[in-house]
Protein backbone atom coordinates (compact mmCIF):
# COMPACT_ATOMS: atom_id res chain seq x y z
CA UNK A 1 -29.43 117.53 16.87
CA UNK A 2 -27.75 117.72 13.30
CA UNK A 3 -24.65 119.72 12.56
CA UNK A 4 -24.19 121.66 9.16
CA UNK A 5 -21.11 121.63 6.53
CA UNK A 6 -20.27 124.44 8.06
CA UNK A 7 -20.24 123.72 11.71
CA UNK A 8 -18.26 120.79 11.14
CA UNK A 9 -15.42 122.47 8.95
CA UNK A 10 -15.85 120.56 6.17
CA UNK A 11 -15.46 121.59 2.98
CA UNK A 12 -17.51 121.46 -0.99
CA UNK A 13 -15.67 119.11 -3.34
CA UNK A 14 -15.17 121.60 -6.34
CA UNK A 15 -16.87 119.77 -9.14
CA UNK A 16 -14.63 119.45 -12.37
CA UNK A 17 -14.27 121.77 -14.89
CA UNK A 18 -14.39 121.37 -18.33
CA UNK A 19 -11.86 123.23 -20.54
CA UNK A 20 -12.21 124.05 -24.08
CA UNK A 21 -9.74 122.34 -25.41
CA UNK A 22 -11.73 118.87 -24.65
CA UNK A 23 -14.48 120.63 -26.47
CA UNK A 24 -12.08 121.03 -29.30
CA UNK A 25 -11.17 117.30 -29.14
CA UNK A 26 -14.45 115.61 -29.12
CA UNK A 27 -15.79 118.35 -32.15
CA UNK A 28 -12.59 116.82 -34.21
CA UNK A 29 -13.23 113.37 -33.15
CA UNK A 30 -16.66 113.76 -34.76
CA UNK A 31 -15.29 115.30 -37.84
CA UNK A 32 -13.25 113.08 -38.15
CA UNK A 33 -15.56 110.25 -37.73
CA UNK A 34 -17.99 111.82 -40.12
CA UNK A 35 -15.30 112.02 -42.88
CA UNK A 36 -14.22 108.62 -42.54
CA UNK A 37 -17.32 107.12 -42.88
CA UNK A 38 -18.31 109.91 -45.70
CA UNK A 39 -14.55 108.83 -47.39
CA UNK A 40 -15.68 105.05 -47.53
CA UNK A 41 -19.41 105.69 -49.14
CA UNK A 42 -17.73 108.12 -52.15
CA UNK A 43 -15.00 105.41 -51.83
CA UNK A 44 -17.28 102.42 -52.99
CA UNK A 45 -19.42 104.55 -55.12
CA UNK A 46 -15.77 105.84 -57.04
CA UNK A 47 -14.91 102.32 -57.42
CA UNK A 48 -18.14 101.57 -59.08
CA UNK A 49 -18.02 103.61 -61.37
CA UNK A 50 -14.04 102.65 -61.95
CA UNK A 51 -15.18 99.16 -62.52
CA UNK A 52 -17.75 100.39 -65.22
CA UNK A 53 -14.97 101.77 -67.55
CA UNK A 54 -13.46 98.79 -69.14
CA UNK A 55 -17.29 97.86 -70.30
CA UNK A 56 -17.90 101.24 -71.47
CA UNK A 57 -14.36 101.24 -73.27
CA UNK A 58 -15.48 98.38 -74.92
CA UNK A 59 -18.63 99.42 -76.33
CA UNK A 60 -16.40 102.42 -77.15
CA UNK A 61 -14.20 99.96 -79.31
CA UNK A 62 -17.15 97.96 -80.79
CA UNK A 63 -18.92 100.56 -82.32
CA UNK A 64 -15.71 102.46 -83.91
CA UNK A 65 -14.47 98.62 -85.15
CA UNK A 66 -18.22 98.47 -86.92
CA UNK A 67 -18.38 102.02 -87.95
CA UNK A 68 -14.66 101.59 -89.64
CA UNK A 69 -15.90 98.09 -91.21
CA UNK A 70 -19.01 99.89 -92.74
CA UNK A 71 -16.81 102.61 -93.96
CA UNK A 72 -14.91 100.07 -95.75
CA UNK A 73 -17.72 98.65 -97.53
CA UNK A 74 -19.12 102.05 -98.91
CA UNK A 75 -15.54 102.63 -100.13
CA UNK A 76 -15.98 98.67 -102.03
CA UNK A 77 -19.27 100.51 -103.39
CA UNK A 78 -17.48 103.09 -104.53
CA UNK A 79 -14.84 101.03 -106.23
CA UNK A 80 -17.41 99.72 -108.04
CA UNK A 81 -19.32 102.66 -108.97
CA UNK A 82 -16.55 104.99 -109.98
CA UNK A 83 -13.29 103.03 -110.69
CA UNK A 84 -16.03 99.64 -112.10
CA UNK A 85 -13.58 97.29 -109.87
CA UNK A 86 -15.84 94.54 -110.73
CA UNK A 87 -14.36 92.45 -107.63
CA UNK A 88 -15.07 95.02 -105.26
CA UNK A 89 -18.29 93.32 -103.94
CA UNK A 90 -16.55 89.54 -103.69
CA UNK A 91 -14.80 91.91 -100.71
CA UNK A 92 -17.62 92.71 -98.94
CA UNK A 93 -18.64 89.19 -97.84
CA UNK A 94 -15.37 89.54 -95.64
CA UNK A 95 -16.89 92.63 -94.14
CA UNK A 96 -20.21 90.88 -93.28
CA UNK A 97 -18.52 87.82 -91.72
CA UNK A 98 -16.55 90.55 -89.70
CA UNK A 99 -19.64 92.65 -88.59
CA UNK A 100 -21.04 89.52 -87.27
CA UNK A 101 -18.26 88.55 -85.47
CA UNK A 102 -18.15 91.97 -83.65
CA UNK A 103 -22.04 91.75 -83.28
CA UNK A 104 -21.03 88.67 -81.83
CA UNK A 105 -18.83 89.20 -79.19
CA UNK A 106 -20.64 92.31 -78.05
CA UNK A 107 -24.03 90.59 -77.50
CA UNK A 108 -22.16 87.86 -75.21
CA UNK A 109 -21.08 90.39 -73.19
CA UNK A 110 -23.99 91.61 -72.17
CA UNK A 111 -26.32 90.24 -69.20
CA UNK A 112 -29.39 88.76 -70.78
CA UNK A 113 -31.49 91.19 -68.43
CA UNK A 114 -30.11 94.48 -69.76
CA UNK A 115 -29.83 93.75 -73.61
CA UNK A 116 -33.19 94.80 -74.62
CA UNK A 117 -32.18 98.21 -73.13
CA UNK A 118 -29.43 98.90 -74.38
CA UNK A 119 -29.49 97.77 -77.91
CA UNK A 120 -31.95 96.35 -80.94
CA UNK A 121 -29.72 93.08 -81.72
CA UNK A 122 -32.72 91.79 -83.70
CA UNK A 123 -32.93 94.94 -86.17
CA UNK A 124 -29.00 95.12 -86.32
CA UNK A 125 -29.02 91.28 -87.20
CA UNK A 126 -32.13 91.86 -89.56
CA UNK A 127 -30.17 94.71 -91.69
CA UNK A 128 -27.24 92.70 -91.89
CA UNK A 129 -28.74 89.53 -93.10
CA UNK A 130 -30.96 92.10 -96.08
CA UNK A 131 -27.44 93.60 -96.68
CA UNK A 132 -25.99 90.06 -97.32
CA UNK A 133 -28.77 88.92 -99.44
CA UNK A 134 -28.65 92.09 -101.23
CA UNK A 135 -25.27 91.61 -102.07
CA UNK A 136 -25.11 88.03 -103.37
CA UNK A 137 -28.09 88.73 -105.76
CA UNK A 138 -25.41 91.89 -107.20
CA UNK A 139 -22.74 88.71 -107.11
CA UNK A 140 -25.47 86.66 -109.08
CA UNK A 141 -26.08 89.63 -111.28
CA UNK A 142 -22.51 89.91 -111.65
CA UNK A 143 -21.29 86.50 -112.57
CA UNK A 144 -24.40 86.41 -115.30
CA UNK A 145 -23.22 89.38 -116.97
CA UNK A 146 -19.74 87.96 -117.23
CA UNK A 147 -21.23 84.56 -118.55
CA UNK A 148 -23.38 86.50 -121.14
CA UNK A 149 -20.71 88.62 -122.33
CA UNK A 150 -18.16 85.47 -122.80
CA UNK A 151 -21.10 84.11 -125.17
CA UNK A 152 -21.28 87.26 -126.63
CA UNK A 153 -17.66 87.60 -127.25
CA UNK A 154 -17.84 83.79 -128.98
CA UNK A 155 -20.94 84.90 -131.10
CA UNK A 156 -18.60 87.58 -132.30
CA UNK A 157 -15.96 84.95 -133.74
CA UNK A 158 -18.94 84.00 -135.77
CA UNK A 159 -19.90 86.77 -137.41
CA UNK A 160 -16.26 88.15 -138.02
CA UNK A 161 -15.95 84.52 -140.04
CA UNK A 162 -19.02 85.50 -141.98
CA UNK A 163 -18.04 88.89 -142.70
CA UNK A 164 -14.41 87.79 -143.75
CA UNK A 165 -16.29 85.09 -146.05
CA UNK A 166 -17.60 88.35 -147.78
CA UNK A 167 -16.57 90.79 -150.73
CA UNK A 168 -14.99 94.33 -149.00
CA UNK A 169 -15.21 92.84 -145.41
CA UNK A 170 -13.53 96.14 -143.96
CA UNK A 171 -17.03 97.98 -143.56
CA UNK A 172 -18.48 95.26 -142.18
CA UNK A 173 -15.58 94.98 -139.35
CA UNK A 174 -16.12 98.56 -138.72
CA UNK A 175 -19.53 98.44 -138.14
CA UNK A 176 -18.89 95.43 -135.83
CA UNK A 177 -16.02 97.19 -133.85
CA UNK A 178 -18.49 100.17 -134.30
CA UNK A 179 -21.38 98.48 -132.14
CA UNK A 180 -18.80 96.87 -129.53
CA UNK A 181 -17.53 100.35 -128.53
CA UNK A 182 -20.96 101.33 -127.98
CA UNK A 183 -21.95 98.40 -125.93
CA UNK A 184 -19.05 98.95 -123.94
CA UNK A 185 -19.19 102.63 -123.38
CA UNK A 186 -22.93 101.86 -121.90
CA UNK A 187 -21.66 99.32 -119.51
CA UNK A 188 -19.11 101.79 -118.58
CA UNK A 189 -20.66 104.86 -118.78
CA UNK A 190 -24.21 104.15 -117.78
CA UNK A 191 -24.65 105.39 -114.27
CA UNK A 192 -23.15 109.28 -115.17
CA UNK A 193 -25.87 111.62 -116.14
CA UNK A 194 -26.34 112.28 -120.38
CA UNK A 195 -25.20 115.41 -121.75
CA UNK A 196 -27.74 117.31 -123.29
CA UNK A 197 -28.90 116.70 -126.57
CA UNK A 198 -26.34 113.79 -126.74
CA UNK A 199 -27.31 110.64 -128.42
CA UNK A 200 -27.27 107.66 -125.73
CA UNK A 201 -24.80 104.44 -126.40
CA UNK A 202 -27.97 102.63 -127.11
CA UNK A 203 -28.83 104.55 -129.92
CA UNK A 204 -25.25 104.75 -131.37
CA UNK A 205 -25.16 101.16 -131.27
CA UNK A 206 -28.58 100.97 -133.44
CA UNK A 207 -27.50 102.85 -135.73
CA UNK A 208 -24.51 100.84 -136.71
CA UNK A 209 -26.48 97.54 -136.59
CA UNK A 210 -28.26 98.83 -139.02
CA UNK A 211 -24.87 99.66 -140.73
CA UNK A 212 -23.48 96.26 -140.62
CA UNK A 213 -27.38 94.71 -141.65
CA UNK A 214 -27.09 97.57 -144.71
CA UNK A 215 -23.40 96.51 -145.68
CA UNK A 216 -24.45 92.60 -145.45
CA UNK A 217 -27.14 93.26 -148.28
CA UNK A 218 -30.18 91.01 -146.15
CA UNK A 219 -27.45 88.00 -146.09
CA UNK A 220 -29.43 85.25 -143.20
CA UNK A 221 -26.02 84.41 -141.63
CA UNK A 222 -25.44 87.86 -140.40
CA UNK A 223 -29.17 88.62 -139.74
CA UNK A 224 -29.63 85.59 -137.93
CA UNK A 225 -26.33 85.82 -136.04
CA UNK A 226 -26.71 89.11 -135.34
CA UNK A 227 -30.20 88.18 -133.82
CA UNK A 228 -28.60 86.47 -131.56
CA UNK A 229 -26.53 89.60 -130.86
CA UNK A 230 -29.22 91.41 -130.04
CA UNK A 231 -31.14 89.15 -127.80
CA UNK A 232 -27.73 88.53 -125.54
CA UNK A 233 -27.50 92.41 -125.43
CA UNK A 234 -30.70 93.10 -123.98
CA UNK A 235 -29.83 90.13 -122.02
CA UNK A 236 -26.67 91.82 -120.34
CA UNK A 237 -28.57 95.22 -120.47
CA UNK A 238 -31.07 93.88 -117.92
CA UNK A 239 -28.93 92.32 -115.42
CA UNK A 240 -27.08 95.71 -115.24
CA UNK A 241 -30.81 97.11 -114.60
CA UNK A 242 -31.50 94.88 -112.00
CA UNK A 243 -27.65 95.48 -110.04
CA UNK A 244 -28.28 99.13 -110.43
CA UNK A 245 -31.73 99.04 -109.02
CA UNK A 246 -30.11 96.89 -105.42
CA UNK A 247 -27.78 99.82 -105.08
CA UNK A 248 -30.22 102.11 -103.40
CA UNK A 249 -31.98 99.15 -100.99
CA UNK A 250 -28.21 98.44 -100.54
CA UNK A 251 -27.48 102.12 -99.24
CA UNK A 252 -30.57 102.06 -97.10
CA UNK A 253 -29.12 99.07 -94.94
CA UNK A 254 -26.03 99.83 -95.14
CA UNK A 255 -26.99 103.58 -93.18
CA UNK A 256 -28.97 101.36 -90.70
CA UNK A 257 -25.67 99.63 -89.94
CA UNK A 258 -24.19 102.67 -89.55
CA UNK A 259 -26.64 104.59 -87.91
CA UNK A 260 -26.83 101.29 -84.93
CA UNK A 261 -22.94 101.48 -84.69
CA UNK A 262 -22.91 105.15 -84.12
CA UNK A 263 -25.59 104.93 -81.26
CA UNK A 264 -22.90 102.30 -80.35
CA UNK A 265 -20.09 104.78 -80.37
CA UNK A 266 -22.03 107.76 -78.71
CA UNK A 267 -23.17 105.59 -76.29
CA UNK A 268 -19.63 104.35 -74.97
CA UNK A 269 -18.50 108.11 -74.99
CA UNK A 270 -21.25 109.53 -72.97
CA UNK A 271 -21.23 106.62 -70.39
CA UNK A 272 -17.31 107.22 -70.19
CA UNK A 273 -17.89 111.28 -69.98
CA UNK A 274 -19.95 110.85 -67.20
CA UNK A 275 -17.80 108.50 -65.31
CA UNK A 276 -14.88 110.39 -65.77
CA UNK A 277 -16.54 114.03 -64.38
CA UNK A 278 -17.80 111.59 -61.34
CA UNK A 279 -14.42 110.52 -61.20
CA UNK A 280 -12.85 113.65 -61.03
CA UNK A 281 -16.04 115.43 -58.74
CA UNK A 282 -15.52 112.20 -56.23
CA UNK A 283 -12.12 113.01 -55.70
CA UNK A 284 -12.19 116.88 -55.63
CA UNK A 285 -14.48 116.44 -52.62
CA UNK A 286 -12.40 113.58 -50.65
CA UNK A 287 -9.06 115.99 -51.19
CA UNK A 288 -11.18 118.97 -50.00
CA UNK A 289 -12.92 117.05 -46.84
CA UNK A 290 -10.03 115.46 -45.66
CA UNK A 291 -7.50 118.57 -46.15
CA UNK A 292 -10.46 120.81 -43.93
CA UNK A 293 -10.24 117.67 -41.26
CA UNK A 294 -6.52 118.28 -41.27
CA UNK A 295 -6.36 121.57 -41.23
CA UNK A 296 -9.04 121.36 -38.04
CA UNK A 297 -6.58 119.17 -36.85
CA UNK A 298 -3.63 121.20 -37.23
CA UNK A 299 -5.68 124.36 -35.58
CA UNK A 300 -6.33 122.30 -32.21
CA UNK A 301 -3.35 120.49 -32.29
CA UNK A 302 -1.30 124.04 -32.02
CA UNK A 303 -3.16 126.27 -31.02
């Protein structure tokens, strides 16, 4: 025969109860766990993108070192065109060895694997070595001109001997000095638009040719020397033609150049945007999830 609990007097164990503060303490425990590990991904993924600026910075630097050397060269152009600093393009080759060098340097620090994405180095190099090319045939152009108008400037010992060896030589010296000015104001003044109904430099200087020719009375010294005259003129008036015409090819390149460094530029400034609103997003959120954890913490802590 079996007894029960209650026939023998003895009593339930009560089973434990659970308060709500342990509640409390395991919910915060998870938070907290949750924000820790949270903390570490954003961590790693802030320092990524921290390790990314001083690349970005130096794109940054790259393309506003290229776009300042380009600048300088269309300001060497401009020299030349405006103020006819005839030494203006010997600076440029400086320029050109410097964009390389900065082309340079930039390619080398780039993985193999992401240069194709990032950047054309085969049209930047391509433009650069047209722009070079362009501008040692303007040097070539150049240093005949100079050459020409040396021989020119000899010639012209020649006929001022014949024309002093003359009766009344002071017409014939004005006519001379006549056709110099006019040779000189076309060199000068050949790239600025003609008034209108102005005669051109070329026809002034025809007309006192045929001066000096009508003051020399058909004498073969002066129409042979001044044959000569001619044929170096036309001489030194086509080698201007041919620098003038490599200014506009020279342009085109040169806005390539430009236009690749300011891709360069933009780039380096978007990439650094970005990182620095990730930055700043990043860290809004740690500060906000970790001052909610302690303010969960404070709650249960005190309350």
């Amino acid at each position: 025969m079996t007894n029960t609990v209650s026939e023998l007097n003895i009593e339930p164990k009560p089973s434990p109860k659970r308060y709500p503060e342990d509640k409390r303490h395991q919910v915060v425990k998870v938070a907290f766990s949750i924000c820790t590990v949270l903390s570490l991904l954003m961590g790693a993924f802030l320092l990524f993108n921290v390790k990314a600026i001083p690349k970005y910075t130096f794109l940054n630097n790259v393309g506003k070192e290229i776009l300042e050397t380009v600048i300088d060269i269309q300001l060497e152009e401009q020299n030349y065109l405006i103020y006819n600093q005839e030494d203006a393009f010997h600076n440029v080759k400086d320029k050109i060895s410097k964009l390389r060098k900065l082309l340079s340097s930039y390619e080398k620090s780039i993985p193999d694997g992401n240069k194709a994405n990032l950047f054309n180095f085969a049209e930047w190099d391509e433009a650069i070595n047209l722009y070079e090319r362009l501008s040692d045939q303007f040097i070539l152009y150049h240093s005949a001109i100079e050459k020409h108008i040396i021989e020119l400037r000899t010639l012209e010992k020649s006929i001022l001997a014949v024309i002093y060896s003359k009766m009344n030589p002071d017409r014939g010296i004005i006519a001379l000095q006549e056709i110099r000015i006019h040779e000189k104001g076309y060199f000068l003044y050949r790239n600025y638009p003609k008034q209108p109904q102005e005669r051109g430099f070329q026809d002034k200087r025809k007309e006192a040719v045929s001066n000096l020719l009508m003051w020399a009375q058909h004498d073969k010294r002066i129409d042979e020397l001044m044959g000569k005259d001619d044929k170096l003129f036309k001489t030194i008036l086509n080698c201007y033609k041919n620098k003038d015409a490599i200014f506009p090819a020279l342009k085109k390149e040169n806005r390539k150049i430009r236009s690749a460094a300011g891709r360069l530029f933009e780039e380096g400034n978007k990439r650094l945007y970005l990182i620095y609103h990730r930055c700043v997003f990043l860290s809004i959120t740690l500060l906000l999830i970790w001052l909610t954890v302690a303010i969960g913490i404070v709650v249960t802590r005190f309350r």
